[in-house]
Protein backbone atom coordinates (compact mmCIF):
# COMPACT_ATOMS: atom_id res chain seq x y z
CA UNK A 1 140.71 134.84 140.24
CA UNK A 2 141.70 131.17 139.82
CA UNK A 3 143.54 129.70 136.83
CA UNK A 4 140.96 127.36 136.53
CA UNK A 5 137.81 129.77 136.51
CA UNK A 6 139.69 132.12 134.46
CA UNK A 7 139.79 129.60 131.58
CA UNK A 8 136.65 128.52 132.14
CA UNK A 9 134.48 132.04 131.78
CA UNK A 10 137.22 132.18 128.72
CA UNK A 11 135.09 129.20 127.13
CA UNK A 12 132.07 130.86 128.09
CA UNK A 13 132.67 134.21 126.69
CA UNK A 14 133.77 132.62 123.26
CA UNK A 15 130.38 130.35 123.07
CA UNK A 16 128.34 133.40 124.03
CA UNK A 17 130.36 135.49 121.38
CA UNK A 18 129.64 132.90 118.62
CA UNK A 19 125.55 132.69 119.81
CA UNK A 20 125.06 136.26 119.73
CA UNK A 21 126.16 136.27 115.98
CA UNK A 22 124.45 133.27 115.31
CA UNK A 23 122.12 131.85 118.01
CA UNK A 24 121.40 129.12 115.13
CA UNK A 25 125.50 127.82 115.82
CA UNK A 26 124.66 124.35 117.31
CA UNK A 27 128.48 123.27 117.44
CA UNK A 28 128.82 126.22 120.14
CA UNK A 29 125.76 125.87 121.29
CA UNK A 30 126.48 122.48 122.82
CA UNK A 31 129.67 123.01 123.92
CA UNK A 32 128.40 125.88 126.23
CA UNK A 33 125.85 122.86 127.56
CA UNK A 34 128.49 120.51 128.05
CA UNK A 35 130.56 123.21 130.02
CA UNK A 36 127.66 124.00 132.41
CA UNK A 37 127.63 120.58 133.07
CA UNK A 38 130.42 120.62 135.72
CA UNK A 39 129.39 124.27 137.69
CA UNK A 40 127.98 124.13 141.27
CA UNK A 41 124.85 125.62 139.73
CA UNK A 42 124.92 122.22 137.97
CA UNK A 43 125.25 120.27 140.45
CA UNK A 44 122.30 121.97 142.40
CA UNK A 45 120.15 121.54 139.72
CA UNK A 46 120.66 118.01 139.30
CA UNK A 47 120.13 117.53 143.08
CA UNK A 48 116.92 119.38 142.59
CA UNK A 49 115.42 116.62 140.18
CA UNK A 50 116.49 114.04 142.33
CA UNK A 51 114.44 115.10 145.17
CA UNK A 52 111.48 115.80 143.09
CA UNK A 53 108.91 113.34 144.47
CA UNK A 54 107.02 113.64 141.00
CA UNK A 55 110.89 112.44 138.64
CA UNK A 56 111.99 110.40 141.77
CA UNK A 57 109.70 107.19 140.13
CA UNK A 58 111.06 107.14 137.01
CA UNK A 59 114.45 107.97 138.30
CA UNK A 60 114.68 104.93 140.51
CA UNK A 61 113.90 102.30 137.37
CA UNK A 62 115.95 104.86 135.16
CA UNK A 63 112.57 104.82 132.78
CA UNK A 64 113.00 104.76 129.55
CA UNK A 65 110.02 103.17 126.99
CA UNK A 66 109.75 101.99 123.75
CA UNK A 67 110.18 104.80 120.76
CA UNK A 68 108.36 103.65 117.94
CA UNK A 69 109.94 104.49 114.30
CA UNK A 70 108.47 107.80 112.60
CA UNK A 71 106.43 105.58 110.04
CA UNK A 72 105.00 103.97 112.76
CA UNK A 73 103.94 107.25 114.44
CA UNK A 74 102.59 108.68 111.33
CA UNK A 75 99.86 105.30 111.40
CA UNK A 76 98.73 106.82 115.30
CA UNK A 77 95.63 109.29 114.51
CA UNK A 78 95.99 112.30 113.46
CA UNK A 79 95.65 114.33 116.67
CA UNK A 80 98.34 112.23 118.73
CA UNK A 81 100.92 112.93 120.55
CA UNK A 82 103.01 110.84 118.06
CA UNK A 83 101.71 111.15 114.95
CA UNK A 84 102.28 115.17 116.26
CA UNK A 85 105.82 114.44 117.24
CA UNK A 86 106.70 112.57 114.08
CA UNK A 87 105.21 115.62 111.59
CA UNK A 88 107.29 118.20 113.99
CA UNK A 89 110.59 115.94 113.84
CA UNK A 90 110.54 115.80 109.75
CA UNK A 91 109.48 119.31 109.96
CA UNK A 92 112.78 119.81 112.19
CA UNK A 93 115.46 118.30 109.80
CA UNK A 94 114.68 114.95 111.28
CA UNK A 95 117.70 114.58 112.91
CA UNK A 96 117.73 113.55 116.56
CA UNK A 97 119.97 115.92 119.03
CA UNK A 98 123.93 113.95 119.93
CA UNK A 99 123.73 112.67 122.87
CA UNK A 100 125.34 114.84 126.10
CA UNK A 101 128.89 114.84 126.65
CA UNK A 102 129.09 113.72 130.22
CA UNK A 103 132.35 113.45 132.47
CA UNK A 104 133.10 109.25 132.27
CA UNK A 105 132.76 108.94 135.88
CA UNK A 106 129.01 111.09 135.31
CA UNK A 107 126.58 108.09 138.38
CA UNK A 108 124.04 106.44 136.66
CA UNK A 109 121.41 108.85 137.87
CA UNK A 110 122.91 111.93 136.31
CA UNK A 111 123.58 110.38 133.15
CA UNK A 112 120.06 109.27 133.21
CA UNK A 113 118.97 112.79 134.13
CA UNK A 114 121.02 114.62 130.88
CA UNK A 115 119.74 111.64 128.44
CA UNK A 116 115.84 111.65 129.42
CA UNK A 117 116.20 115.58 129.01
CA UNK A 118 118.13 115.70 125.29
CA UNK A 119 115.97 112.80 123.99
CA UNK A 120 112.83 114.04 125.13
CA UNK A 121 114.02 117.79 123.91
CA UNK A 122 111.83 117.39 120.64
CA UNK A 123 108.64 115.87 122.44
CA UNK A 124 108.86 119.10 124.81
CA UNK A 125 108.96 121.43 121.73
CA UNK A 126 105.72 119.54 120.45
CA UNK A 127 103.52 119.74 123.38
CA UNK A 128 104.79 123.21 124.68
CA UNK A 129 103.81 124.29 121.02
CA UNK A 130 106.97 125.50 120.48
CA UNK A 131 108.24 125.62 116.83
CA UNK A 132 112.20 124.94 115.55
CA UNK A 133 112.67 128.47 115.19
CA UNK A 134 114.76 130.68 116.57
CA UNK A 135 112.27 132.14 118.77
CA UNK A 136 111.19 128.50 119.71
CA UNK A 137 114.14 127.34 120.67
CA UNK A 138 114.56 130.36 123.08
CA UNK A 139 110.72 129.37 124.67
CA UNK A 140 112.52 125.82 125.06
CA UNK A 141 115.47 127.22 126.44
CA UNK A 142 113.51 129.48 129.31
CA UNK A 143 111.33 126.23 130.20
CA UNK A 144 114.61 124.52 130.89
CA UNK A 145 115.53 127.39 133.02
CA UNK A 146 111.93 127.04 135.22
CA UNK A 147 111.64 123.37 135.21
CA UNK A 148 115.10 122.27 135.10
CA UNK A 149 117.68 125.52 136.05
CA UNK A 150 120.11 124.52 133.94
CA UNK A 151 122.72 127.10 133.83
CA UNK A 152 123.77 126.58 130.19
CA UNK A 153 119.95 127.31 129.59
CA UNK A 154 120.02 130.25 131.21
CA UNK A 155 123.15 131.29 129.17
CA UNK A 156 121.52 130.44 125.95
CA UNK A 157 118.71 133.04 126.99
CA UNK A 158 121.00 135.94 127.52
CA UNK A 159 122.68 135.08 123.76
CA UNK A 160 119.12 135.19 122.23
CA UNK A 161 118.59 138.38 123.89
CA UNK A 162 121.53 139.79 123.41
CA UNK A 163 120.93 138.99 119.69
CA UNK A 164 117.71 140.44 119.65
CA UNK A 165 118.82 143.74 120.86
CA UNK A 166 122.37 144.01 118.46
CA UNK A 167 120.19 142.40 115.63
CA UNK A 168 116.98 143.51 115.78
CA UNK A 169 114.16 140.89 115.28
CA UNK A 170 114.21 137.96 112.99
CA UNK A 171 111.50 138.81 110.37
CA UNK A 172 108.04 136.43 111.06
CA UNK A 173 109.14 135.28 113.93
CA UNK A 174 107.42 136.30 117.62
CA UNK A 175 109.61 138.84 119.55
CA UNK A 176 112.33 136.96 121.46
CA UNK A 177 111.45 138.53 124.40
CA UNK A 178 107.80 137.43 124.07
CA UNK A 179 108.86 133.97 123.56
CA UNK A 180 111.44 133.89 126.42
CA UNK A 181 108.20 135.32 128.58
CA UNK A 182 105.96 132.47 127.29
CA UNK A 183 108.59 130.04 127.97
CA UNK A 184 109.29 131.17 131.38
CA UNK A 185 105.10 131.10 132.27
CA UNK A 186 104.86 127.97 131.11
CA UNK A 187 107.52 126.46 132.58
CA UNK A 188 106.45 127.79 135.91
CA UNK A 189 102.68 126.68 134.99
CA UNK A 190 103.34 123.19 133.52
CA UNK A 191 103.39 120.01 135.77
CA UNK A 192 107.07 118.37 135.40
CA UNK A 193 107.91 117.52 131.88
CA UNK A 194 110.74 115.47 132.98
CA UNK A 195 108.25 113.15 135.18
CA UNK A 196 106.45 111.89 132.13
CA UNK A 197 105.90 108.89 130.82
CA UNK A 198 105.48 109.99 127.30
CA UNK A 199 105.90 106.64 126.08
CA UNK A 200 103.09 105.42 127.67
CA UNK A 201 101.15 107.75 125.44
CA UNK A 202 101.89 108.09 121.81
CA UNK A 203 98.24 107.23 121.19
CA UNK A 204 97.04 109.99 123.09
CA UNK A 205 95.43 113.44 121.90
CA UNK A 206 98.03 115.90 122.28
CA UNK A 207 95.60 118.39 123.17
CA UNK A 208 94.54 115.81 126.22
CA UNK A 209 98.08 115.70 127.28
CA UNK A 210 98.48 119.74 127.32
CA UNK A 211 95.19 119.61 129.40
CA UNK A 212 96.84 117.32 132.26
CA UNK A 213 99.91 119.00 132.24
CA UNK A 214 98.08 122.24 132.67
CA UNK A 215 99.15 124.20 129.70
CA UNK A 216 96.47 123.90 127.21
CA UNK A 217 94.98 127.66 127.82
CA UNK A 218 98.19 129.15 128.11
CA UNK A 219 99.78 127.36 124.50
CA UNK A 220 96.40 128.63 122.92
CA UNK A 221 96.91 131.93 123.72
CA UNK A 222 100.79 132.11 123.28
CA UNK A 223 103.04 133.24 120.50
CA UNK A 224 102.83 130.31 118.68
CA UNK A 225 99.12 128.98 118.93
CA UNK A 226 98.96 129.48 115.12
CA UNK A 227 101.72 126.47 114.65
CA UNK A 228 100.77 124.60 118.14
C-alpha cells in the first residue's frame, strides 16, 4: 500500500472513530468532507454535475442570488419557502455552516460547485422536510449520496449506522435506517436540488416547490411529515 494512501485511510479511520461515538462531532465531521474532497471518487462526482444539462445553466454564470436577512424572511407569508427557511435556521442554532476547505488551486467551477452545495445545505433540509436531528442530518447525508455521490457523504452514512447498531436508537427520533431509506428515495425521486434557483423563490409556497421538484407525496408520507 502507498505511503500516501496509508495516511490517508489513517485520517479516515480516526474521523469515522470520532462519528460513531458522536455522529453530532461537527469538527470531525468536516474534516472527513474536506478529505473526500481530493479522492478520484471526488473528482468523478464533480465531473458528474458538470455535465448535468439541468446544473450546467447555473454553472456557466456561477449563479448565485440575493439572500435576504432572516427578519426579512420572517415578513414573506407564512407558508414560504423563506419565511420556512428562516423559522428552520433559528430553530437550527442559527448559525450558517463554514465555508468548504478547498485546495487553493480548487477552478472556479469546483469551488462554485462545494459553495452552492454548503450554502444551500439548510434550504435542502427545509424542503426535503428534514429536521436538525440526528436522524435528519443522516436523510441529508443519503440525498447527497443520490444527487450528488459525494464520498464523504457516503462515509457519514456508514458512521450513523454504525452508531445506530453499537448505540442503539436515539430516543424520539425516526430509526436511522428509516431515515437513511427516506433520504436515499428521495434523492433518487427529487429533480436536482443543486439546479435551483431558490433565490428566485423565497416568496413561494414551500409546499408548491416540493410539488415541482416531485417530492411532495413522498415528504408527506416520510419519517418526518409531522415536522415537514
Amino acid at each position: 500500500m502507498r505511503a500516501s494512501l496509508r495516511r490517508q485511510l489513517l485520517h479516515f479511520a480516526a474521523d469515522l472513530s470520532a462519528l460513531v461515538e458522536d455522529p453530532g462531532d461537527l469538527h470531525h465531521g468536516f474534516d472527513l468532507l474536506t478529505r473526500s474532497y481530493t479522492t478520484p471518487a471526488a473528482d468523478a462526482a464533480r465531473a458528474s454535475l458538470r455535465a448535468d444539462p439541468a446544473i450546467q445553466p447555473l454553472l456557466k454564470e456561477r449563479y448565485w442570488g440575493a439572500w435576504p436577512s432572516a427578519q426579512e424572511l420572517l415578513q414573506l407569508p407564512p407558508d414560504s419557502l423563506g419565511h420556512r427557511y428562516a423559522i428552520w435556521f433559528a430553530a437550527a442554532g442559527g448559525q450558517p455552516l463554514p465555508d468548504p476547505v478547498l485546495e487553493p488551486d480548487t477552478a472556479g467551477d469546483e469551488a462554485w460547485l462545494h459553495q452552492r452545495v454548503r450554502h444551500t445545505h439548510d434550504l435542502w433540509h427545509v424542503v426535503s422536510g428534514c429536521p436538525p436531528t440526528p436522524a435528519g442530518e443522516a436523510a441529508l447525508s443519503a440525498i447527497h449520496v443520490m444527487q450528488l455521490r459525494w464520498p464523504g457523504s457516503a462515509m457519514l452514512l456508514g458512521a450513523d449506522l454504525m452508531h445506530r447498531c453499537l448505540q442503539g436508537a436515539t430516543p424520539g427520533e425516526p430509526d436511522i435506517g428509516l431515515a437513511v431509506a427516506y433520504g436515499l428515495q428521495l434523492g433518487a425521486t427529487c429533480a436536482p436540488l443543486l439546479a435551483q434557483r431558490w433565490e428566485q423563490g423565497w416568496e413561494r409556497p414551500l409546499a408548491q416547490w416540493r410539488e415541482q421538484l416531485g417530492i411532495a407525496a413522498l415528504v408527506a408520507r416520510g419519517p418526518f411529515a409531522t415536522s415537514a
